[in-house]
Protein backbone atom coordinates (compact mmCIF):
# COMPACT_ATOMS: atom_id res chain seq x y z
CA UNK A 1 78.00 -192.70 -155.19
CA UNK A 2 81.89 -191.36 -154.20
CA UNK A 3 83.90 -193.26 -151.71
CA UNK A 4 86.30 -191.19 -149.43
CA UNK A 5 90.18 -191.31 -150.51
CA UNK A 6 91.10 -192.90 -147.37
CA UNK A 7 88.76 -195.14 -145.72
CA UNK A 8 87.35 -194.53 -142.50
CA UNK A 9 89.37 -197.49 -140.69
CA UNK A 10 92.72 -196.18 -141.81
CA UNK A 11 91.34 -192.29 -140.15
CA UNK A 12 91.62 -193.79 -137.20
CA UNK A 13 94.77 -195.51 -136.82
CA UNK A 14 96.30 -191.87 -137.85
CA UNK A 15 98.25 -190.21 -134.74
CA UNK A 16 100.32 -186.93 -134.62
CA UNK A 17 102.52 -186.73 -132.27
CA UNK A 18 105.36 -183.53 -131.12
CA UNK A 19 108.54 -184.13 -132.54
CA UNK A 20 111.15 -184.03 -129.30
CA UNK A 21 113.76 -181.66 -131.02
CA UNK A 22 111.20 -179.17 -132.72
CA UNK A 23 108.37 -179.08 -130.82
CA UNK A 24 107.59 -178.19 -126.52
CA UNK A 25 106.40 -182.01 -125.17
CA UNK A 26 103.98 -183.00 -122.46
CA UNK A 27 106.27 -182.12 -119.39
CA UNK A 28 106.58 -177.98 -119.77
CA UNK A 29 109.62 -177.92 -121.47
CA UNK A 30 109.48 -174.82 -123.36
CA UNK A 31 111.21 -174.38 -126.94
CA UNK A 32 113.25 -171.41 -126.91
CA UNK A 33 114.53 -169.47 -129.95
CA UNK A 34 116.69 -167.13 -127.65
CA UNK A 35 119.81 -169.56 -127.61
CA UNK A 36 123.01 -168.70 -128.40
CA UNK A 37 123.78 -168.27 -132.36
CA UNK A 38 127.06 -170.47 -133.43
CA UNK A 39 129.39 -169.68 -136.14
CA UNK A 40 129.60 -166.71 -138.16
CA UNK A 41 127.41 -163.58 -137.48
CA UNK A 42 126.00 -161.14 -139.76
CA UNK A 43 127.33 -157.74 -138.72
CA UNK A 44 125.56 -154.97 -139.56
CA UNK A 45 127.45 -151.69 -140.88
CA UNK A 46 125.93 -148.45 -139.66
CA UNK A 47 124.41 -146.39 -142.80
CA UNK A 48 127.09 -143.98 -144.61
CA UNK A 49 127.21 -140.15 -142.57
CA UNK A 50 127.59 -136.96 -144.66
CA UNK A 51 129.37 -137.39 -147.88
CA UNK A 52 133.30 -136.37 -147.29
CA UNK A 53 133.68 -134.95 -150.65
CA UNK A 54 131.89 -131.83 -151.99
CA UNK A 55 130.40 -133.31 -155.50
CA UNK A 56 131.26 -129.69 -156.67
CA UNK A 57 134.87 -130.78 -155.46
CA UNK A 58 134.75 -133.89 -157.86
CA UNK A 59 132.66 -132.27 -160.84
CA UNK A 60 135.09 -129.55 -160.96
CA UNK A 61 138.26 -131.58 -161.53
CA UNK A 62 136.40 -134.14 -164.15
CA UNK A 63 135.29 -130.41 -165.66
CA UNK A 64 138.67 -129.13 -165.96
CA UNK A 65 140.26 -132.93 -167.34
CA UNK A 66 137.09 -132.79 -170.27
CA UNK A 67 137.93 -129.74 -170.92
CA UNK A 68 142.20 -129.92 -171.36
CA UNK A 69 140.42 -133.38 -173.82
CA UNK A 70 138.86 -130.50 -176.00
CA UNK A 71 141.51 -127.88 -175.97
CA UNK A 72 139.46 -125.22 -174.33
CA UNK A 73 142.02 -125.41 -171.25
CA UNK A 74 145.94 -125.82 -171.05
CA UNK A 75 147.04 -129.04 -169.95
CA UNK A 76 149.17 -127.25 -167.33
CA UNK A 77 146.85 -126.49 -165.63
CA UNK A 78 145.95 -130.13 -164.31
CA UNK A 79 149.92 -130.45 -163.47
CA UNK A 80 148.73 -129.94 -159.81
CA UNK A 81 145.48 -131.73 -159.77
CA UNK A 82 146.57 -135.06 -160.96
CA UNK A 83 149.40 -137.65 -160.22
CA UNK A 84 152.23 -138.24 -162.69
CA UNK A 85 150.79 -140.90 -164.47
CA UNK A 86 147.33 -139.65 -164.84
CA UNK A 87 148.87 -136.92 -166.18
CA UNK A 88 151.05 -138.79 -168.72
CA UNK A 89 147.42 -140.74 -169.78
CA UNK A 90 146.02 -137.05 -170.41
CA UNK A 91 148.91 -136.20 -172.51
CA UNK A 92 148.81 -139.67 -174.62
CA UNK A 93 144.73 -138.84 -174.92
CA UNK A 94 145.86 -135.57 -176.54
CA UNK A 95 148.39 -136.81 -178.74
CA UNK A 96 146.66 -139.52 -180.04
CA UNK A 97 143.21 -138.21 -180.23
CA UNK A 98 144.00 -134.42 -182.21
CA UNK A 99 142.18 -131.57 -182.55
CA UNK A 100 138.55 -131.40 -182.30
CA UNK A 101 137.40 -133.23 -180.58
CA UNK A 102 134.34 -132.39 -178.07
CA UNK A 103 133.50 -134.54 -174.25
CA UNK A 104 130.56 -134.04 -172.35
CA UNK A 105 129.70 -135.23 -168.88
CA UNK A 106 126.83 -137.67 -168.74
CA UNK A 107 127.04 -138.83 -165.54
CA UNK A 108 129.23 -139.57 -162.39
CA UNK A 109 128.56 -141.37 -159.41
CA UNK A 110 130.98 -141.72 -155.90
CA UNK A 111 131.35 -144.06 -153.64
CA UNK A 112 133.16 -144.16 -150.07
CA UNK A 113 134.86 -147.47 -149.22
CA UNK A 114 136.65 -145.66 -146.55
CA UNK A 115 135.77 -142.35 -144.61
CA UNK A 116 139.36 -141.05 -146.08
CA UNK A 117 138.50 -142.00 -149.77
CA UNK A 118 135.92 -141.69 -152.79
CA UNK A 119 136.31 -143.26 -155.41
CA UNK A 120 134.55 -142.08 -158.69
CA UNK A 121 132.56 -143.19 -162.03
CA UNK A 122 132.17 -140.77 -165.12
CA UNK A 123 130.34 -141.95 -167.95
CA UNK A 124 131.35 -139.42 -170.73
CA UNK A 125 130.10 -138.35 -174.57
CA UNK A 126 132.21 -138.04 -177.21
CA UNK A 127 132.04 -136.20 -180.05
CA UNK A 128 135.21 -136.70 -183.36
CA UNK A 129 135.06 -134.20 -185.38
CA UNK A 130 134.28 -136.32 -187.83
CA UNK A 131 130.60 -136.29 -186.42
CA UNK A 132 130.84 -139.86 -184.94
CA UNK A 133 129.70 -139.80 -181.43
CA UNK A 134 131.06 -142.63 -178.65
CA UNK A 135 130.53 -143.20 -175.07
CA UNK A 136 133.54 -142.93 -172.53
CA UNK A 137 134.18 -144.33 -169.23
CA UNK A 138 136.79 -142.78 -166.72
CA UNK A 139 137.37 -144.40 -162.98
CA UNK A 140 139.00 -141.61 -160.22
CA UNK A 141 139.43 -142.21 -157.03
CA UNK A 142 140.62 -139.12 -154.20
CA UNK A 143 142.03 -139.45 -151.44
CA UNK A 144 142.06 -136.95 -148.09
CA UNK A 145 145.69 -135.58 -147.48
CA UNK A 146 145.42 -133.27 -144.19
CA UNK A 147 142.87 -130.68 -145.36
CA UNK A 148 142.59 -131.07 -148.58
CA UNK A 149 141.15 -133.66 -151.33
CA UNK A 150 144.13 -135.13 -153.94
CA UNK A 151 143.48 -137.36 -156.82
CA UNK A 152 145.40 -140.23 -156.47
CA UNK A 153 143.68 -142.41 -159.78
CA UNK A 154 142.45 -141.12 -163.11
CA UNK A 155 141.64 -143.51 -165.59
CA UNK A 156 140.36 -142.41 -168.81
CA UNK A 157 138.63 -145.76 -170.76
């Protein structure tokens, strides 16, 4: 024979009743989720337009920095493209790194904090000639100037 958890006395002195803050009582009051929202508000940001920055833009000047890093280009010729001191980091790459020495782009990827900027994220192969192959990193970020795209940050990691 079972017996029931609760016993059938106990059933009856069981009562729900509305909670007054959560629930619409007796009287019509209706419970509305349509009030006002206090504090701080989620604000949505519309979804990013067009890209601002040709890729082919970007690829080409990470193209022509790799290759200056292998010798197949004259590092005079990214006097114009970069600012002094990414400049001076491509020099002290050189210098320190010799002859040899072979980069390949694995990967980049942008981003566009602000409609007047993209910032950029190479990951790079490396190849000594001594046949020991590394990964590189190198951060860039452009900026719009009138009509034209400048790099204003080239880090080489």
């Amino acid at each position: 024979m079972t017996h029931p958890a609760v016993p059938e006395d106990e059933y009856r002195r069981i009562r729900l009743r509305p909670l007054p803050d959560y629930e619409p009582d007796d009287a019509g009051r209706r419970w509305s989720s349509l009030r006002p929202a206090t504090g701080p508000q989620l604000r949505l940001v519309p979804p990013p337009g067009e890209p601002r920055v040709p890729p082919v833009a970007l690829l080409r000047v990470m193209r022509h920095v790799l290759e200056v890093l292998d010798g197949r280009r004259s590092v005079t010729q990214l006097r114009t493209l970069l600012p002094d001191d990414a400049f001076e980091g491509v020099l002290t790459r050189l210098r320190v790194a010799g002859p040899g020495n072979r980069h390949a782009l694995r990967s980049m990827r942008t981003c566009y904090p602000v409609p007047t900027a993209v910032e950029v994220a190479v990951v790079i192969d490396h190849r000594a000639p001594s046949g020991l192959d590394r990964v590189l990193a190198a951060a860039a970020r452009f900026e719009r100037a009138t009509d034209q795209w400048l790099c204003r940050v080239l880090r080489l990691l």
